[in-house]
Protein backbone atom coordinates (compact mmCIF):
# COMPACT_ATOMS: atom_id res chain seq x y z
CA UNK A 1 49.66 86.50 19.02
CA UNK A 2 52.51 88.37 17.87
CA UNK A 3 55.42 89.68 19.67
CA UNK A 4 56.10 93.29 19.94
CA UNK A 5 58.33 95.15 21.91
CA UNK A 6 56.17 97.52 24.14
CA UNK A 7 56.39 99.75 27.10
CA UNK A 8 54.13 98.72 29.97
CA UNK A 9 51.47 101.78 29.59
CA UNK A 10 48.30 100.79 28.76
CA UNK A 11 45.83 103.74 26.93
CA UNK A 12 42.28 102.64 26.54
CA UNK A 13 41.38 106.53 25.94
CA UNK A 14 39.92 108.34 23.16
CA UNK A 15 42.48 111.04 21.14
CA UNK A 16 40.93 113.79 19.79
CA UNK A 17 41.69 116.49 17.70
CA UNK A 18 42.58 120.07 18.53
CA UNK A 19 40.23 122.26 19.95
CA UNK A 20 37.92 124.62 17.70
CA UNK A 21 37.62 122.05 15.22
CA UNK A 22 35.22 119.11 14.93
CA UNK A 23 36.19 116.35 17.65
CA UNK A 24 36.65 112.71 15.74
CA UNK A 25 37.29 110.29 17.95
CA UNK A 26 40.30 107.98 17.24
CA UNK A 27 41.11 104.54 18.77
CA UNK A 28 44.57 104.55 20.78
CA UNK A 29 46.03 101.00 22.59
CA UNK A 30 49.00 99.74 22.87
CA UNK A 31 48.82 96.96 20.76
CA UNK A 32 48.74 99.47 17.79
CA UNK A 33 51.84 99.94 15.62
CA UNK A 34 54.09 103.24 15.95
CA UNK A 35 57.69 101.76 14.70
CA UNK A 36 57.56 101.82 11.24
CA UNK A 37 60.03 99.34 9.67
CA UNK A 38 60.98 96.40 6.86
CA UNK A 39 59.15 92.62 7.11
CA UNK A 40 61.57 89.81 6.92
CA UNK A 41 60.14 86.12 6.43
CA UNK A 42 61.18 82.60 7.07
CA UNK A 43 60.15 79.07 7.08
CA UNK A 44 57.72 77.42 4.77
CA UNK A 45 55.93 78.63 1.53
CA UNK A 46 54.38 76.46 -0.33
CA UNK A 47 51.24 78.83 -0.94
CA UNK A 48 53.17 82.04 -1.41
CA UNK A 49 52.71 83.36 2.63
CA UNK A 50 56.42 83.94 2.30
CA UNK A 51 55.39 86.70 -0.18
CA UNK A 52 58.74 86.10 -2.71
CA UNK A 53 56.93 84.99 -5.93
CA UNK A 54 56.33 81.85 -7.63
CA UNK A 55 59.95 79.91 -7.32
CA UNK A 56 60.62 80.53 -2.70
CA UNK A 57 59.07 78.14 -1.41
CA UNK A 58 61.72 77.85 1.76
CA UNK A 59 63.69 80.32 3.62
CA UNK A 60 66.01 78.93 6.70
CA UNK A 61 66.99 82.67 7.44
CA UNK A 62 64.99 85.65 7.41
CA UNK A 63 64.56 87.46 3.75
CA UNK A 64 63.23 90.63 2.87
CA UNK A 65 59.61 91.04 1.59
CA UNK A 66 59.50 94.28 -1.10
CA UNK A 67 56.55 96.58 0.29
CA UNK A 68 55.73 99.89 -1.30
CA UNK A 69 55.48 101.39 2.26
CA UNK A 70 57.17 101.22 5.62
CA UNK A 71 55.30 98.73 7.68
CA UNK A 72 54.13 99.14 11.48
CA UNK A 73 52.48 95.77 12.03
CA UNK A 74 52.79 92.37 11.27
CA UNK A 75 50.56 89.17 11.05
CA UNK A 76 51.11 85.20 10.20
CA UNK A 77 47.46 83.88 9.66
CA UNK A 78 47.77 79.90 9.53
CA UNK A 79 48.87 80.06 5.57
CA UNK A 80 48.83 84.16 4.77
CA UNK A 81 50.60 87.05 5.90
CA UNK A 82 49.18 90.66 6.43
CA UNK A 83 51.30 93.62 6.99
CA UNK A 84 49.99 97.12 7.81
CA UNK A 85 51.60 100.03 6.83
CA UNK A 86 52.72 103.36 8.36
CA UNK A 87 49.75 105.14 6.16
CA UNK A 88 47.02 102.68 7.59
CA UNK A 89 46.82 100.89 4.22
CA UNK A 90 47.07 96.76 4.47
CA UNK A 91 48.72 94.33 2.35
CA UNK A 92 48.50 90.72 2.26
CA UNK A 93 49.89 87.50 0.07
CA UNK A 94 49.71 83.50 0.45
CA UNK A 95 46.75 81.55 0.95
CA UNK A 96 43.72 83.21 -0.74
CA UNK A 97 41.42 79.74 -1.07
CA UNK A 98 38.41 81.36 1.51
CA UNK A 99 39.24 84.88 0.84
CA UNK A 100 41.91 85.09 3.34
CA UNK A 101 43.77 87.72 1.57
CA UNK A 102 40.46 90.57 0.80
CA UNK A 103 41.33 90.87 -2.31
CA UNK A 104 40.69 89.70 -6.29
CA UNK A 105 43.75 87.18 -6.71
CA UNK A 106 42.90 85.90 -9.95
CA UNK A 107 45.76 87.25 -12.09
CA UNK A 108 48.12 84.05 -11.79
CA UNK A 109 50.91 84.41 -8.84
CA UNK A 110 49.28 87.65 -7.33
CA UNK A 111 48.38 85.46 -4.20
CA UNK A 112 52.09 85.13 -3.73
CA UNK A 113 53.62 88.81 -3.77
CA UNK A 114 51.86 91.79 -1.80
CA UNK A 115 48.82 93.07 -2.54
CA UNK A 116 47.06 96.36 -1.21
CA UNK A 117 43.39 95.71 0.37
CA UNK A 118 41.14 98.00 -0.93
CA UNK A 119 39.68 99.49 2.46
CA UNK A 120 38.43 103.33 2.57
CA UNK A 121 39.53 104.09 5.95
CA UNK A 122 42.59 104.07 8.32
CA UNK A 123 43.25 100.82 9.79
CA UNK A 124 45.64 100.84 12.56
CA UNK A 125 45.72 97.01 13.56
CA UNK A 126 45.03 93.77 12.10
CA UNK A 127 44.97 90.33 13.13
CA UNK A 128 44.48 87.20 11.40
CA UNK A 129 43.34 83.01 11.38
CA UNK A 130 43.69 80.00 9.81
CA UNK A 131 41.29 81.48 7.22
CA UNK A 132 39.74 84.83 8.01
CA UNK A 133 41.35 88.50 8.99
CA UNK A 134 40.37 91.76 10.66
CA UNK A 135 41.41 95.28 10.39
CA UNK A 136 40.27 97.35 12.72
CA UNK A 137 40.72 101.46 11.91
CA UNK A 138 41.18 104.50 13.13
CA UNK A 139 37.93 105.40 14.68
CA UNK A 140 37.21 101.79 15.94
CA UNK A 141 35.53 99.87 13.83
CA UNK A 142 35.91 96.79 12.31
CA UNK A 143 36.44 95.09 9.06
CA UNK A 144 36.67 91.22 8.19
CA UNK A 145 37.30 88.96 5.38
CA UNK A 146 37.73 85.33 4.70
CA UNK A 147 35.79 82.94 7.03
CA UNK A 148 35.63 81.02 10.37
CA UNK A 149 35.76 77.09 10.38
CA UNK A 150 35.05 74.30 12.94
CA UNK A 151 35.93 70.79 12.85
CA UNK A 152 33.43 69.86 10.50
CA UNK A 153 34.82 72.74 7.60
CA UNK A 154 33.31 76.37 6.66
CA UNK A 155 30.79 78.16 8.97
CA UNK A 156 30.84 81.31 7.34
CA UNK A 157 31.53 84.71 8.51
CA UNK A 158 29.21 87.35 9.56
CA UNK A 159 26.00 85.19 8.33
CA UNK A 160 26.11 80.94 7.86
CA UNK A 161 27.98 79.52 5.41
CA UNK A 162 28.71 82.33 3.71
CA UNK A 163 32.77 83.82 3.49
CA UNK A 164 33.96 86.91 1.75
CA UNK A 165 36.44 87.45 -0.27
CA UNK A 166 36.18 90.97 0.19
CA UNK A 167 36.21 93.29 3.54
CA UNK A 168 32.47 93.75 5.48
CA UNK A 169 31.62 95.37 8.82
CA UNK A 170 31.77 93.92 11.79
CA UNK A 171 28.14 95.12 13.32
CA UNK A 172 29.33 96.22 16.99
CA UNK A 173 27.43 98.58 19.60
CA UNK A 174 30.05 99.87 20.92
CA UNK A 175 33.66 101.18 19.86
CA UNK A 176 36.42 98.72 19.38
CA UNK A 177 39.89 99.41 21.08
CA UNK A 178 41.85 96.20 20.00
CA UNK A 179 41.48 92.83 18.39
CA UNK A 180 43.06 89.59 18.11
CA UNK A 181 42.40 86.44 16.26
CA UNK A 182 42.80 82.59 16.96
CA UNK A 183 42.80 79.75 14.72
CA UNK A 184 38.50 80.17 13.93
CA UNK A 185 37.30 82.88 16.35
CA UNK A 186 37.51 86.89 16.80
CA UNK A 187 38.29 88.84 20.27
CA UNK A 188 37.22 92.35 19.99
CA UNK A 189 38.08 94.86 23.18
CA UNK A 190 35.62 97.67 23.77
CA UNK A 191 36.57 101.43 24.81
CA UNK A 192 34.34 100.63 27.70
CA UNK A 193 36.07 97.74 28.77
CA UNK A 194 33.40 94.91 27.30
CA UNK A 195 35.45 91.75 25.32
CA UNK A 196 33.33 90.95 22.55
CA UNK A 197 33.69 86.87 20.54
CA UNK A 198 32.72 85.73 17.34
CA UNK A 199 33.47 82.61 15.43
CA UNK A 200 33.96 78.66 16.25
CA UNK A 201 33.09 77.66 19.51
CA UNK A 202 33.52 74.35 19.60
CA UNK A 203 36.45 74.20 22.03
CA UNK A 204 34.80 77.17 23.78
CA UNK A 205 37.58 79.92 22.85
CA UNK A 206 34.31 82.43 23.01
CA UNK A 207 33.94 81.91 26.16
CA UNK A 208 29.75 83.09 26.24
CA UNK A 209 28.33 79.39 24.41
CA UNK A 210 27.33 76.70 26.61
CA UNK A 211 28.74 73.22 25.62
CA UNK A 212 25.67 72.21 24.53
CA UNK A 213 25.09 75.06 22.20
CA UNK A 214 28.81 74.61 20.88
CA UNK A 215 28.16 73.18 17.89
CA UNK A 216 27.47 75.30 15.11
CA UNK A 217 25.52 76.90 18.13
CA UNK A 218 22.95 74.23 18.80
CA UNK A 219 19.42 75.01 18.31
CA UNK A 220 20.07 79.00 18.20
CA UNK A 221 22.47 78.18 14.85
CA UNK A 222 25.28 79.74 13.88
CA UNK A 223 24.29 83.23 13.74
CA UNK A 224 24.45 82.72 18.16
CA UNK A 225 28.61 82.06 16.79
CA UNK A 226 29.00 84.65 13.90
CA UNK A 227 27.46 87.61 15.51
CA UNK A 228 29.39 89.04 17.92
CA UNK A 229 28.71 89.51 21.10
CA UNK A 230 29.81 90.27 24.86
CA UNK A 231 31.40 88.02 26.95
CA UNK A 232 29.17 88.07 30.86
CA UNK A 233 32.17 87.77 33.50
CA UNK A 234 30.73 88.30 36.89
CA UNK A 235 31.20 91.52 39.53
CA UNK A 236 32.09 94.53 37.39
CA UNK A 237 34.94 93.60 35.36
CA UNK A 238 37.06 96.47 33.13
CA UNK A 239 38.88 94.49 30.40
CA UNK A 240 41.71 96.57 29.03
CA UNK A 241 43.47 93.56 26.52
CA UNK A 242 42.95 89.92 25.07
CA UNK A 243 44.84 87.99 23.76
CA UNK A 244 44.36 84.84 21.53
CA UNK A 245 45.84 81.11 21.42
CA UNK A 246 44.89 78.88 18.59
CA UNK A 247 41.78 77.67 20.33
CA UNK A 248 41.43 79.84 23.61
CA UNK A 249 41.78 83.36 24.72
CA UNK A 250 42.86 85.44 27.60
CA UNK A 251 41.52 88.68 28.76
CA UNK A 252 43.65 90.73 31.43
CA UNK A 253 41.47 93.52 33.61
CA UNK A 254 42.28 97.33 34.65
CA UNK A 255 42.93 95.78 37.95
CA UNK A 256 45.22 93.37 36.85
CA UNK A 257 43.33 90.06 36.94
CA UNK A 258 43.73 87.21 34.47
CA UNK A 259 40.80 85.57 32.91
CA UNK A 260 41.02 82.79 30.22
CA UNK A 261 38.52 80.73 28.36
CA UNK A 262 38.71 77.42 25.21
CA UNK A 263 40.93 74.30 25.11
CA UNK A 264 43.68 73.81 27.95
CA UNK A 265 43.93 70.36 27.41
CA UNK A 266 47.93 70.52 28.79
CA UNK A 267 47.18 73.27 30.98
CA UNK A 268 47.76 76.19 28.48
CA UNK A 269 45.47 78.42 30.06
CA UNK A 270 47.22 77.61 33.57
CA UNK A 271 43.93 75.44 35.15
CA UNK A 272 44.58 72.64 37.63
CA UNK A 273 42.02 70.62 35.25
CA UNK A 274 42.28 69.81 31.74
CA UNK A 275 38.78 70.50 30.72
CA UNK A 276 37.44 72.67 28.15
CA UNK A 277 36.56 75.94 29.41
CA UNK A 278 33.22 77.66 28.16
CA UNK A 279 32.95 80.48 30.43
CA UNK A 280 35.62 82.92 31.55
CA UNK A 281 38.07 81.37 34.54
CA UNK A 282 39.50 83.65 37.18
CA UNK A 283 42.84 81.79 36.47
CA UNK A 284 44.47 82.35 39.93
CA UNK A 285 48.14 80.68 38.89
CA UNK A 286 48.53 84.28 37.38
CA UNK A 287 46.76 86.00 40.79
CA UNK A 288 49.20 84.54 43.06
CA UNK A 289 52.48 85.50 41.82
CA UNK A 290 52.40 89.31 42.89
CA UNK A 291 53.82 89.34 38.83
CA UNK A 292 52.71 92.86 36.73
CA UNK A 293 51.37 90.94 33.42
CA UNK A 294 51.84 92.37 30.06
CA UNK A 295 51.22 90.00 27.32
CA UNK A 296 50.27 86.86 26.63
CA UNK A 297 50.30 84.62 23.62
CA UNK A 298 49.09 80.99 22.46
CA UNK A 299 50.23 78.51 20.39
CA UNK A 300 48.00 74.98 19.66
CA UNK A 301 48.85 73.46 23.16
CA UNK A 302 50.82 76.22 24.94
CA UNK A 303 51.41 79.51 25.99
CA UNK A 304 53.68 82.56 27.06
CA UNK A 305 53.31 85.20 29.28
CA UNK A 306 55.26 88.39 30.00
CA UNK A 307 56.16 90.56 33.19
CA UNK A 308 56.38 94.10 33.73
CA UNK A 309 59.77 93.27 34.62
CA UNK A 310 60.78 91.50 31.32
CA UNK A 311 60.60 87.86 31.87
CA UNK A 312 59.05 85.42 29.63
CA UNK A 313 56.92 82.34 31.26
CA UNK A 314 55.68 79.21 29.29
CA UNK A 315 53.25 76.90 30.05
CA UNK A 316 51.12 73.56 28.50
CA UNK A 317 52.67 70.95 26.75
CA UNK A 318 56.50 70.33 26.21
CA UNK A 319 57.12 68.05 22.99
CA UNK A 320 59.33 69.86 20.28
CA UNK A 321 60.26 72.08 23.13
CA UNK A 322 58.01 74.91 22.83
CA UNK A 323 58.15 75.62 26.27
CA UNK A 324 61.82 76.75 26.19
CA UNK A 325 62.53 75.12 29.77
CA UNK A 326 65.12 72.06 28.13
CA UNK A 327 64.55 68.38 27.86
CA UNK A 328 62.23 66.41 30.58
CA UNK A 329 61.21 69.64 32.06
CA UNK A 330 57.46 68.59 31.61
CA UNK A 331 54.32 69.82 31.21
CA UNK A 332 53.35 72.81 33.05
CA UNK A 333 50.33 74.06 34.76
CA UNK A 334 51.40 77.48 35.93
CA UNK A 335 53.93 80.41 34.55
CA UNK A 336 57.47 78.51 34.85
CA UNK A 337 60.43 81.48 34.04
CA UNK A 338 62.15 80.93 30.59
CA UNK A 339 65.72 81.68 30.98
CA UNK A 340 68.79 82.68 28.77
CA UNK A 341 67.57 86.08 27.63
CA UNK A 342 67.60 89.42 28.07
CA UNK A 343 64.72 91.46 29.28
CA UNK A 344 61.79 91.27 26.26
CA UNK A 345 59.03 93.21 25.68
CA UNK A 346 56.95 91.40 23.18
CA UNK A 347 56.50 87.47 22.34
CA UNK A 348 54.36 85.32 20.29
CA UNK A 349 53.90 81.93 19.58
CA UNK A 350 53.28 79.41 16.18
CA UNK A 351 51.34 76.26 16.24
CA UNK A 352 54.69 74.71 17.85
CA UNK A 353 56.77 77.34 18.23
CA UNK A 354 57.90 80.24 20.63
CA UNK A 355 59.70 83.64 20.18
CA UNK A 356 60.50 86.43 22.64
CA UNK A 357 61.45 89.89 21.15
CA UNK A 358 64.06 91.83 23.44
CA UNK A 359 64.02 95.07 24.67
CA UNK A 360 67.16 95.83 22.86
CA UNK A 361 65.68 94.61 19.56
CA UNK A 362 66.94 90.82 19.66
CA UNK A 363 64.91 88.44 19.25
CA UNK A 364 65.09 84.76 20.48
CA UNK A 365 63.37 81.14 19.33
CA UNK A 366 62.49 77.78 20.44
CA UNK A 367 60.30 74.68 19.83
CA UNK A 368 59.72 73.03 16.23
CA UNK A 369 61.98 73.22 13.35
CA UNK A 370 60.80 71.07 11.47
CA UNK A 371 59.30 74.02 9.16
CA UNK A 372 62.66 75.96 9.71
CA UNK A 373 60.74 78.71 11.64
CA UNK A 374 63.90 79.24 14.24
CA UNK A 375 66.33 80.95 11.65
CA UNK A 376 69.08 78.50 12.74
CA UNK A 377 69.30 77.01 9.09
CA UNK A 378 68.76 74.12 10.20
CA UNK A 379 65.29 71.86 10.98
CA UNK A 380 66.51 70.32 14.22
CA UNK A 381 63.95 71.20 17.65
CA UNK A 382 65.52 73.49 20.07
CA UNK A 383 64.50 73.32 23.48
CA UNK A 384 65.74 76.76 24.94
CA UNK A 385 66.00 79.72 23.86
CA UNK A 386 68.52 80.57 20.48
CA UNK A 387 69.11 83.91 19.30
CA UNK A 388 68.29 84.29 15.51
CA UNK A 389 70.59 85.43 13.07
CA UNK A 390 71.31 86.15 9.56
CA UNK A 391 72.39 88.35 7.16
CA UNK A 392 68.57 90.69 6.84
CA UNK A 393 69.39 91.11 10.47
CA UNK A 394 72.72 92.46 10.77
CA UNK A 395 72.51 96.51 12.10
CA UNK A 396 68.96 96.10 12.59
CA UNK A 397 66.38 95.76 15.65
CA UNK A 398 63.72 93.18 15.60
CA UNK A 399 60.53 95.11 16.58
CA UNK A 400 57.95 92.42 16.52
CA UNK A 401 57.55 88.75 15.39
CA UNK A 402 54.29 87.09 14.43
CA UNK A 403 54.38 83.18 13.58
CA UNK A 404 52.12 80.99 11.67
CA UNK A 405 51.35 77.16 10.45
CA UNK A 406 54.62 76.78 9.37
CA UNK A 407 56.16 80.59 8.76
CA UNK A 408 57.19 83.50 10.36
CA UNK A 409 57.14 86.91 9.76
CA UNK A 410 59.23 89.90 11.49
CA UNK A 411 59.27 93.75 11.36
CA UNK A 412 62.70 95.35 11.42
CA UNK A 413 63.83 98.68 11.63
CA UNK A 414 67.46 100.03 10.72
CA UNK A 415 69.34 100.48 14.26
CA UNK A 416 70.11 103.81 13.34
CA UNK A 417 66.58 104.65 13.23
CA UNK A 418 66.35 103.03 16.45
């Protein structure tokens, strides 16, 4: 999940176009991009997901990727980057082995500088896997490419065992308001307030497949996994956002409530137990707090949450200190307050790592660095929060981060423009 800086209004609403002239109804959340800006990269690129050409295969501080257009969104898939532009057009680069990238990357060393997607309409988000991505556009529908796997390798797409190296539509009855991605499986919010899953269910990150069915969907196959469809949470439930770890998801509700569903195997979804979760939990560590949440992200084995109030929480698992809470603070089974920052208003989270972007256009790191994700130049693990700098970032404002496998991408925007 990446990290954006955001205000805390939520808009769920259609916008349509002036009156006397044919209404076309266009998707609005907040999860959309409005601050158009640069991408700066860092970390690991052996398969070109920094986007610098044949000879980068390492950054330690944050470079600049050449785009034709200013960007409004950014994405780390597992091994591939995707950047969306101010004109609703979508570019990616790394990994393009299952089709990651939507586009023809047989021209040698294409994979590895940006390339434009070849979609008709106006996206205005995208999220992205370990192999597939989504676009979603302007009048809420949905496009994917690549494919979903489980533990046992490819499951396909949108039918079994069969990927796409170009976009396809997402078949969905009703009009899509937001999505987000995890390792293998697809979250898609509805205009109506219905959370729609697609993908690998193994560790039950859809949150509608019984355990037994899990597997490659059990006697129903995998069409029960590719096809999307709605998510039954009990009483009459508005879902307004959802957000993704690498195997389990989070839905908030108009009325504030938490839900969560997949692996929380160190308590990253904040249950007292540590068993897989196949249908959604009312997960009352975030009911009891009298907190306003905002945001939420997932790494592998933890996660972050935000306040209305700008303070980050971590919870799960503590080794490489991606929790940001310091040496023998534990593992933790409820939001425990991050400190040593400003007030943020977006974060994300790698496989290992954490990042909160401030309100003021900072933006902070912890965990992992081995893969030199944290911008400090250095591959040593930091266990609280460090402020990243370096050169690409002097006189400019981080506006959101997005982390991978083993890079990082952030969009930037000159303070002047601020």
């Amino acid at each position: 999940m990446p990290a954006r800086r955001t205000t805390n209004k939520r808009k769920s609403e259609p916008i349509v176009e002036d009156e006397g002239v044919p209404k076309k109804l266009k998707v609005s959340h907040r999860s959309h991009g409005k601050e158009a800006g640069q991408v700066l990269v860092l970390g690991q690129g052996d398969v070109g997901q920094l986007g610098l050409g044949d000879d980068i295969y390492e950054k330690k501080k944050p470079a600049l990727v050449p785009l034709p257009e200013k960007i409004v969104q950014v994405m780390a898939g597992g091994m591939h980057t995707v950047c969306l532009s101010d004109t609703g057009h979508v570019y990616t680069f790394g990994c393009n082995d299952e089709g990651a990238l939507g586009r023809d990357t047989t021209e040698e060393g294409s994979d590895k500088v940006p390339g434009k997607v070849l979609l008709t309409e106006k996206v205005v988000q995208v999220s992205a896997g370990d192999s597939h991505t989504a676009a979603l556009t302007e009048d809420g529908k949905v496009f994917i490419w690549g494919t979903f796997r489980d533990s046992n390798g490819v499951i396909g797409l949108l039918a079994p065992m069969i990927q796409s190296l170009s976009p396809v539509k997402v078949p969905m009855p009703e009009t899509v308001v937001k999505i987000a991605s995890g390792n293998d499986h697809l979250v898609l919010v509805t205009l109506d307030g219905n959370l729609y899953t697609s993908g690998n269910a193994q560790q039950g990150q859809l949150g509608r497949v019984p355990q037994r069915s899990s597997d490659r969907g059990g006697r129903q196959g995998l069409m029960r996994l590719l096809l999307p469809q709605i998510v039954k949470i009990k009483g009459k439930v508005h879902i307004i956002d959802a957000f993704c770890g690498a195997y389990f998801t989070f839905a908030l509700t108009k009325d504030g409530h938490v839900y969560g569903f997949g692996l929380t195997n160190y308590h990253q979804l904040g249950t007292k137990n540590v068993e897989l979760c196949f249908n959604p939990v009312l997960l009352t560590c975030f009911k009891n707090s009298g907190t306003t949440w905002v945001d939420f992200a997932g790494g592998q084995h933890h996660s972050l949450c935000l306040d209305a109030e700008g303070q980050v929480y971590s919870l799960g698992r503590e080794e490489y200190g991606r929790l940001g809470l310091g040496r023998g603070s534990g593992e933790k089974s409820e939001p425990t307050p991050v400190m040593g920052m400003e007030p943020a208003g977006g974060l994300t989270c790698g496989a290992t790592v954490s990042y909160a972007v401030t309100r003021e256009g900072s933006v902070y790191a912890w965990g992992m660095g081995t893969n030199m994700q944290l911008g400090t130049g250095m591959d040593d693990d930091e266990w609280n929060p460090v402020k990243m700098t370096g050169k690409q970032l002097e006189n400019r404002a981080v506006v959101m981060v997005s982390s991978g496998g083993q890079h990082t991408v952030l969009l930037v925007k000159d303070k002047q423009e601020s």
